[in-house]
N, C-alpha and C. Protein backbone atom coordinates (compact mmCIF):
# COMPACT_ATOMS: atom_id res chain seq x y z
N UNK A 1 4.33 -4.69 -13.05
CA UNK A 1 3.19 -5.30 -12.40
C UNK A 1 3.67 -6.05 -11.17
N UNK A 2 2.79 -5.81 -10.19
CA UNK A 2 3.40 -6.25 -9.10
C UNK A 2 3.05 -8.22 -8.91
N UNK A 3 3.99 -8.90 -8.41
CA UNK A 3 3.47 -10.22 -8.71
C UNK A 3 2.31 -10.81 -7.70
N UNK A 4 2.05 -11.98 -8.25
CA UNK A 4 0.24 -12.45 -7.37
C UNK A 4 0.96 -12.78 -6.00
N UNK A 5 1.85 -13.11 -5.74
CA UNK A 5 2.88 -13.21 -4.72
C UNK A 5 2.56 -12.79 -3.80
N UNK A 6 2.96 -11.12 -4.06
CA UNK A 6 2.84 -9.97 -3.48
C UNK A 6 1.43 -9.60 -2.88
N UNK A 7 0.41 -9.63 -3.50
CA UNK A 7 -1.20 -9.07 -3.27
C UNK A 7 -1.99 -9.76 -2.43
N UNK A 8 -2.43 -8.76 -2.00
CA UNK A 8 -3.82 -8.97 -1.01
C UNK A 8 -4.93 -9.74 -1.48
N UNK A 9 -5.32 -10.80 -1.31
CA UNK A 9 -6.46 -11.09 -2.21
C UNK A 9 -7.70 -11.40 -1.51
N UNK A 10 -8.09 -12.02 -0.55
CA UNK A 10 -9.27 -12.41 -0.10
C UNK A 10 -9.95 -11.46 1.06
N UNK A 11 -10.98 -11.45 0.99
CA UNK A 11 -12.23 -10.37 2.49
C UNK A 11 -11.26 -10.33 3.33
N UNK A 12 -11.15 -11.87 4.29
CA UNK A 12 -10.90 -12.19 5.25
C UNK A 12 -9.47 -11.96 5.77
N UNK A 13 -8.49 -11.48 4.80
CA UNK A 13 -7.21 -10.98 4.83
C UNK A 13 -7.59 -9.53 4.99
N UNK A 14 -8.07 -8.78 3.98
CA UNK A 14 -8.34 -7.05 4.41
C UNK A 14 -9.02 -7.13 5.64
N UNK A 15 -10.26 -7.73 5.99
CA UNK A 15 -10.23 -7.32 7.29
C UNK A 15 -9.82 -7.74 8.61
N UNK A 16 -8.33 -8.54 8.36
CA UNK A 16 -7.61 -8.61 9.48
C UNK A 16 -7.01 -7.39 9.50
N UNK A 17 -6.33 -6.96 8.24
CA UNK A 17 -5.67 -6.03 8.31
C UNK A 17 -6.12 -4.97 9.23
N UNK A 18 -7.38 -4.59 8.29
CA UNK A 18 -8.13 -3.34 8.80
C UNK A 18 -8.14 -3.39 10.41
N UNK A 19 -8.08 -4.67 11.32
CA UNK A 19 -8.49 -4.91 12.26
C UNK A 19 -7.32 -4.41 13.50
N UNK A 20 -5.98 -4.82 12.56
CA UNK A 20 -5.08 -4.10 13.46
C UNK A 20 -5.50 -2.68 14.45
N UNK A 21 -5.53 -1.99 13.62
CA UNK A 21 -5.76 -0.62 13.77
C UNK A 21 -4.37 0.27 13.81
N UNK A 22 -3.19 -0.33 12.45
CA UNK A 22 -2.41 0.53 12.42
C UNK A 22 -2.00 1.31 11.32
N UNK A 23 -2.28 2.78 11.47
CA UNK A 23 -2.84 3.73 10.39
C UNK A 23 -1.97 4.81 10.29
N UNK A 24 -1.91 5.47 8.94
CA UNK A 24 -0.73 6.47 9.02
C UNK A 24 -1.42 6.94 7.45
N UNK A 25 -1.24 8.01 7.34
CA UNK A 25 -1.49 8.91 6.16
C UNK A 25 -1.33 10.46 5.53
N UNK A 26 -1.51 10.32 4.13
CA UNK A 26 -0.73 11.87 3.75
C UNK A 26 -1.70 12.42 2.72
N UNK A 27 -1.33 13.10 1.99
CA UNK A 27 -2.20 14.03 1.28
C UNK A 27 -3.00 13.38 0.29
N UNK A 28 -2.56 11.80 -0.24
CA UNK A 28 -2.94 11.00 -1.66
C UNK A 28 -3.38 9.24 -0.83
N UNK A 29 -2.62 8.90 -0.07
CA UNK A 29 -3.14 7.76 0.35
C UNK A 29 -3.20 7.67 2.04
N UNK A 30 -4.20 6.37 2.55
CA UNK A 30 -4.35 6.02 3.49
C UNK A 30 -3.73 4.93 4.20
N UNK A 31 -2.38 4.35 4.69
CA UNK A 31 -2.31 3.09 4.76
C UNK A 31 -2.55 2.18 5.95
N UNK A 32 -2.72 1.12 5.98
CA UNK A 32 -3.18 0.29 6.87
C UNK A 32 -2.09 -0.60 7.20
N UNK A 33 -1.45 -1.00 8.38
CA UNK A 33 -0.58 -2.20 8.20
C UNK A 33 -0.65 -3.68 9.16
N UNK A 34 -0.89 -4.88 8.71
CA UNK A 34 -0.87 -5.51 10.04
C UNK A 34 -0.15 -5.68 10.67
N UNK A 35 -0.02 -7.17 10.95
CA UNK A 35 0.97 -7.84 12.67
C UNK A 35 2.26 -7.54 11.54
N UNK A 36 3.35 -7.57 12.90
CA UNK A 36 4.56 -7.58 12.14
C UNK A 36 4.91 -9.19 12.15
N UNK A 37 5.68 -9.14 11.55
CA UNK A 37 6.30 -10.86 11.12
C UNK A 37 7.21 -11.40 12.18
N UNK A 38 6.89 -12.39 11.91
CA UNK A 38 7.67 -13.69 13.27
C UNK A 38 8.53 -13.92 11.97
N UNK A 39 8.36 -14.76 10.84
CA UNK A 39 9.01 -15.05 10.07
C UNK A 39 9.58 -14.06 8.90
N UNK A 40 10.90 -13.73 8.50
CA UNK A 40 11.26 -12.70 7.81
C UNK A 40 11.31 -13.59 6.37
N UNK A 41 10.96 -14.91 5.85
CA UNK A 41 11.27 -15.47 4.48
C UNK A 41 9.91 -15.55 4.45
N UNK A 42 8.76 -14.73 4.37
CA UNK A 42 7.11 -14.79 3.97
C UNK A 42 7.28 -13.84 3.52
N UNK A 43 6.44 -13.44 2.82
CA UNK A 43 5.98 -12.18 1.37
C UNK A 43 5.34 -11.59 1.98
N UNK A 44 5.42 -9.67 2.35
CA UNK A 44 4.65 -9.05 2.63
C UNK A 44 3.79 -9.54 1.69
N UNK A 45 2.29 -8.79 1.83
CA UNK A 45 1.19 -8.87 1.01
C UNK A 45 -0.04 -7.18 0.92
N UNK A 46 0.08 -6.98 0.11
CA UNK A 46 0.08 -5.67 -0.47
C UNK A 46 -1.61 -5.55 -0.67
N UNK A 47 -2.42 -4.91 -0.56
CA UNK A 47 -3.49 -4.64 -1.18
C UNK A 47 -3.87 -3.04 -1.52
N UNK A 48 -4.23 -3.00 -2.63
CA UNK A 48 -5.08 -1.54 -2.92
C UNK A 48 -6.25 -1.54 -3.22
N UNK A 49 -7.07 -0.14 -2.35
CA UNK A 49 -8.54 0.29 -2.65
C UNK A 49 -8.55 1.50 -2.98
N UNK A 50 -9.67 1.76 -4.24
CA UNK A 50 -9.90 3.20 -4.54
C UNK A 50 -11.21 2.97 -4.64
N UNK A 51 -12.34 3.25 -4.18
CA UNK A 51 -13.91 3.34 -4.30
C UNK A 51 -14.10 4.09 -5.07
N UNK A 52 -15.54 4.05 -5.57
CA UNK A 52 -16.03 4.46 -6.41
C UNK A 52 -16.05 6.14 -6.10
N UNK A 53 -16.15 6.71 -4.58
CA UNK A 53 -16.06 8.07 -4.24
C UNK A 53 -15.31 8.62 -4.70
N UNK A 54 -14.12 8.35 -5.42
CA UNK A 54 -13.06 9.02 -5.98
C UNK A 54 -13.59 9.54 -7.20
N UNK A 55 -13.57 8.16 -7.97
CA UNK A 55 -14.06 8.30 -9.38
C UNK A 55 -15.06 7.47 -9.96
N UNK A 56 -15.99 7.88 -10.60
CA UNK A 56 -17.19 6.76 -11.16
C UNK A 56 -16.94 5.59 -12.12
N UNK A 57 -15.52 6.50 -12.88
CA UNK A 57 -15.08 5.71 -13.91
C UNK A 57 -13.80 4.83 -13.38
N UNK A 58 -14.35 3.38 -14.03
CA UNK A 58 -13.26 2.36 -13.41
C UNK A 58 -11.72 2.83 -14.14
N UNK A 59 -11.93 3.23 -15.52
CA UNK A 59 -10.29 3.32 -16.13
C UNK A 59 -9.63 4.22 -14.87
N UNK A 60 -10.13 5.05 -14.38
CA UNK A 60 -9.66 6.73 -13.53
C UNK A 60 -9.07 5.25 -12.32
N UNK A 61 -10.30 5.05 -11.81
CA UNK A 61 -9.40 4.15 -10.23
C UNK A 61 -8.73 3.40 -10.70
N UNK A 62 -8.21 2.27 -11.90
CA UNK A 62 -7.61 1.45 -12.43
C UNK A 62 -6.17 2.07 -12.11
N UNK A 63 -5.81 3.23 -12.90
CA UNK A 63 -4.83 4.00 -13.24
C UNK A 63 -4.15 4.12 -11.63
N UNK A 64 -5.11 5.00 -10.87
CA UNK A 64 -4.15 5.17 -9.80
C UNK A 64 -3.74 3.46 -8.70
N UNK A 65 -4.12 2.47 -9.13
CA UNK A 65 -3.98 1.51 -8.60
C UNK A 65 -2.35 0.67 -9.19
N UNK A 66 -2.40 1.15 -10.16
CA UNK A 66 -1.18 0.79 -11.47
C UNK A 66 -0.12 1.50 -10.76
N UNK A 67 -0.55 2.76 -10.77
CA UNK A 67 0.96 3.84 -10.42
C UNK A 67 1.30 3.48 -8.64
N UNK A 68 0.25 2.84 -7.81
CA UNK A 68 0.91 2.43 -6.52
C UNK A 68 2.00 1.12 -6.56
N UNK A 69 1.24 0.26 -7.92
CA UNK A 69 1.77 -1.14 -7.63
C UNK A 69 3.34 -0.72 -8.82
N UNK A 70 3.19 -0.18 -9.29
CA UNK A 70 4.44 0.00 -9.97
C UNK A 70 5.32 1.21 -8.97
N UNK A 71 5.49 1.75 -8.39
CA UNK A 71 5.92 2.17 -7.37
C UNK A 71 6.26 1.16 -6.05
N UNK A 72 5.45 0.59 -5.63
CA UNK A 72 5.85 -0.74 -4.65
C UNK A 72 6.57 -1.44 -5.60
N UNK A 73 6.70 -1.98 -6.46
CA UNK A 73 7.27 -3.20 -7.03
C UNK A 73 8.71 -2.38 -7.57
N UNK A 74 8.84 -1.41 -8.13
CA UNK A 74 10.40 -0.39 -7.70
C UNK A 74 11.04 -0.62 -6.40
N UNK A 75 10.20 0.13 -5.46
CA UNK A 75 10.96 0.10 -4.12
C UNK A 75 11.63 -1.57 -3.69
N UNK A 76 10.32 -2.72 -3.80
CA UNK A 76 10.72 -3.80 -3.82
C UNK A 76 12.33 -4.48 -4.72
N UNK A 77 12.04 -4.54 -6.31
CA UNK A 77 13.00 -4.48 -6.72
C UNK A 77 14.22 -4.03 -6.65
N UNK A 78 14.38 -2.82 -6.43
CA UNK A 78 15.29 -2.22 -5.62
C UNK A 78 15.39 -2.35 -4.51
N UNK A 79 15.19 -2.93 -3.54
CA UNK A 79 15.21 -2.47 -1.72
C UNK A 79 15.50 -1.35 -1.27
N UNK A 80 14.69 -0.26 -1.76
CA UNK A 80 14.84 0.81 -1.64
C UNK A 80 14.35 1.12 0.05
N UNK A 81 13.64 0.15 0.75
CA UNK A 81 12.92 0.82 1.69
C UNK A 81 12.71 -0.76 2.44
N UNK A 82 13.13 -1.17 3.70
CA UNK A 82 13.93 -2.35 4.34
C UNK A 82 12.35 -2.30 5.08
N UNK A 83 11.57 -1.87 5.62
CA UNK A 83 10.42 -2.04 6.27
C UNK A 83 9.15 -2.78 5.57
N UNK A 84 9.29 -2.52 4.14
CA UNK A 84 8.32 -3.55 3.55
C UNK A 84 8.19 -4.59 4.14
N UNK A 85 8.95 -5.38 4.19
CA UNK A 85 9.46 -6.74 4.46
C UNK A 85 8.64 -6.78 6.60
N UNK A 86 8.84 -5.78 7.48
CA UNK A 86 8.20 -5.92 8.47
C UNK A 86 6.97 -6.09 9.17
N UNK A 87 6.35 -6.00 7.80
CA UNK A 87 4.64 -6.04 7.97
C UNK A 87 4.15 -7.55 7.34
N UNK A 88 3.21 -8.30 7.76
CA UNK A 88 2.30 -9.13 7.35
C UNK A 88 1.75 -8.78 5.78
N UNK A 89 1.13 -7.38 6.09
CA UNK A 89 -0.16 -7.49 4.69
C UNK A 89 0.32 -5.65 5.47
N UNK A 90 -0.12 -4.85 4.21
CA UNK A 90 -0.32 -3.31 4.29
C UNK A 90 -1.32 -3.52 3.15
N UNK A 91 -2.44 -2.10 3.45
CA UNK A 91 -3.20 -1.53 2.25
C UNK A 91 -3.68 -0.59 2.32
N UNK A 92 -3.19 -0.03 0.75
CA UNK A 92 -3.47 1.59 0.24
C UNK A 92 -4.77 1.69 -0.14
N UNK A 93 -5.43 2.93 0.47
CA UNK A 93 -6.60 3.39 0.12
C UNK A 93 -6.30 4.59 -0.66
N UNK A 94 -6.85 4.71 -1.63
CA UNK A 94 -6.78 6.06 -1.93
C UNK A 94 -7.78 7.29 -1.66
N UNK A 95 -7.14 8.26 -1.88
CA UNK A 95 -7.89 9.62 -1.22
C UNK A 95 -8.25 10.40 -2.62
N UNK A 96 -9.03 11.42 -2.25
CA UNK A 96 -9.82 12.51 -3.43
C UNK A 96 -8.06 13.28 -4.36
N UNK A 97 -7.20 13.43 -3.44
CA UNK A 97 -6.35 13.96 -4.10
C UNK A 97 -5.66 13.20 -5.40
N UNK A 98 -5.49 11.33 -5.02
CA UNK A 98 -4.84 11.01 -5.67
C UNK A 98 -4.82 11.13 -7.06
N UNK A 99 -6.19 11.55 -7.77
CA UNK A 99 -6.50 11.55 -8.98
C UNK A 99 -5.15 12.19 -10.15
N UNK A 100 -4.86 13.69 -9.24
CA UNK A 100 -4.20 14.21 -9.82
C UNK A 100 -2.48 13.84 -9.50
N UNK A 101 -2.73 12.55 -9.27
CA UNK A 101 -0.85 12.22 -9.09
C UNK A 101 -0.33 11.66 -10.74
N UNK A 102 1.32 12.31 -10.00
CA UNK A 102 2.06 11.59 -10.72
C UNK A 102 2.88 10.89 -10.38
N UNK A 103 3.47 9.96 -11.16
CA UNK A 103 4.21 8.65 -10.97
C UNK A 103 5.01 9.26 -9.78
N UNK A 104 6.32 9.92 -10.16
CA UNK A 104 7.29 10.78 -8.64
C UNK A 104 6.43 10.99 -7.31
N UNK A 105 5.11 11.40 -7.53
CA UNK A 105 4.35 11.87 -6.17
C UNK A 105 4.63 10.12 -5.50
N UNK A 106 3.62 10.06 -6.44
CA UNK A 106 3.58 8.59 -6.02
C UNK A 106 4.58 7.68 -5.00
N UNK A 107 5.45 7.80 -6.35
CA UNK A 107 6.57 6.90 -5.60
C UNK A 107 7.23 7.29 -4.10
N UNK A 108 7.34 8.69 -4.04
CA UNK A 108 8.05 9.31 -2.66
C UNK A 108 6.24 9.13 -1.79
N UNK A 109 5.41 9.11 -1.81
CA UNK A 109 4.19 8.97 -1.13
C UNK A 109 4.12 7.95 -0.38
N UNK A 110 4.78 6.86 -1.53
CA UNK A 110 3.85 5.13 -1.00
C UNK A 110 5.24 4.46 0.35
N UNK A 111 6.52 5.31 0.00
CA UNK A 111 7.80 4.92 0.59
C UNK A 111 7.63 5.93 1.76
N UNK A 112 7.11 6.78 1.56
CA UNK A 112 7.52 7.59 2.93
C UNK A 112 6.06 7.34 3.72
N UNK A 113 5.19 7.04 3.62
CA UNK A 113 4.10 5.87 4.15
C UNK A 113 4.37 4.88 5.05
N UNK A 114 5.28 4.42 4.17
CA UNK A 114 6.04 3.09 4.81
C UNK A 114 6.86 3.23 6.01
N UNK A 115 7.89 4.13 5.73
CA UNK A 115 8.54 4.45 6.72
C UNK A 115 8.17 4.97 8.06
N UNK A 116 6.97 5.86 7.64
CA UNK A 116 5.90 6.58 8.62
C UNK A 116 5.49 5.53 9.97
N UNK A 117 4.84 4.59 9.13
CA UNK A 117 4.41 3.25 9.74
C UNK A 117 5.19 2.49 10.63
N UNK A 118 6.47 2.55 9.93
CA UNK A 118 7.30 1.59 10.97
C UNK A 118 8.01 2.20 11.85
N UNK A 119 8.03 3.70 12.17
CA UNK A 119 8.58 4.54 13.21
C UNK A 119 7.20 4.72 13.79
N UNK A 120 6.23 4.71 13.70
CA UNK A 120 5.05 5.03 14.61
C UNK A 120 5.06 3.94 15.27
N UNK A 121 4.98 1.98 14.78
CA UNK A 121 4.80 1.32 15.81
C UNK A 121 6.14 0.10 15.85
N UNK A 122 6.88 0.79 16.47
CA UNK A 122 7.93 0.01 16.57
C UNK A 122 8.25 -1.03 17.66
């Protein structure tokens, strides 16, 4: 579980994010990322959305929200992927495909996202 630390929590934070306008995406998710950081000892801050367009049933969007944050909180734990840390706030939307992921998709999805992001606006 990823910690409260870590997460996106209030309107007014997603739609700064959203406001950036910096976007990058693949076959399962959408991501969003804001300002990059002045300060490198602040906590990225993570948020995920899956709407109801995906799935009607909350367990279905629950699930794929689990397998992003346990995938971020790997890469984290590990420092598998040094760009986390360059963003303010990022957030995953999910797409019609994600339904049918698995944990591996996942994990190489949400990291190579990341990376995507920070070679597009460097």
């Amino acid at each position: 579980m990823l910690k409260q630390k870590f997460r996106l929590k209030t309107n007014s934070s997603f739609k700064a994010t959203y406001s950036q306008r910096r976007i990058v995406s693949d076959e399962f998710f959408v991501l969003y990322g804001g300002k990059d950081k002045e300060n490198s000892e602040t906590q990225t801050r993570i948020g995920f959305v899956v709407s109801k367009k995906i799935h009607k049933r909350a367990v279905k969007r629950n699930r794929i929200k689990r397998l992003i944050r346990e995938a971020l909180r790997l890469a984290i734990k590990n420092n598998e992927n040094e760009n986390i840390n360059r963003f303010q706030s990022l957030i995953y939307v999910a797409k019609d495909e994600s339904l049918n992921l698995n944990f591996e998709k996942a994990k190489i999805s949400v990291t190579k996202l990341i990376n995507k992001l920070a070679k597009k606006f460097i």
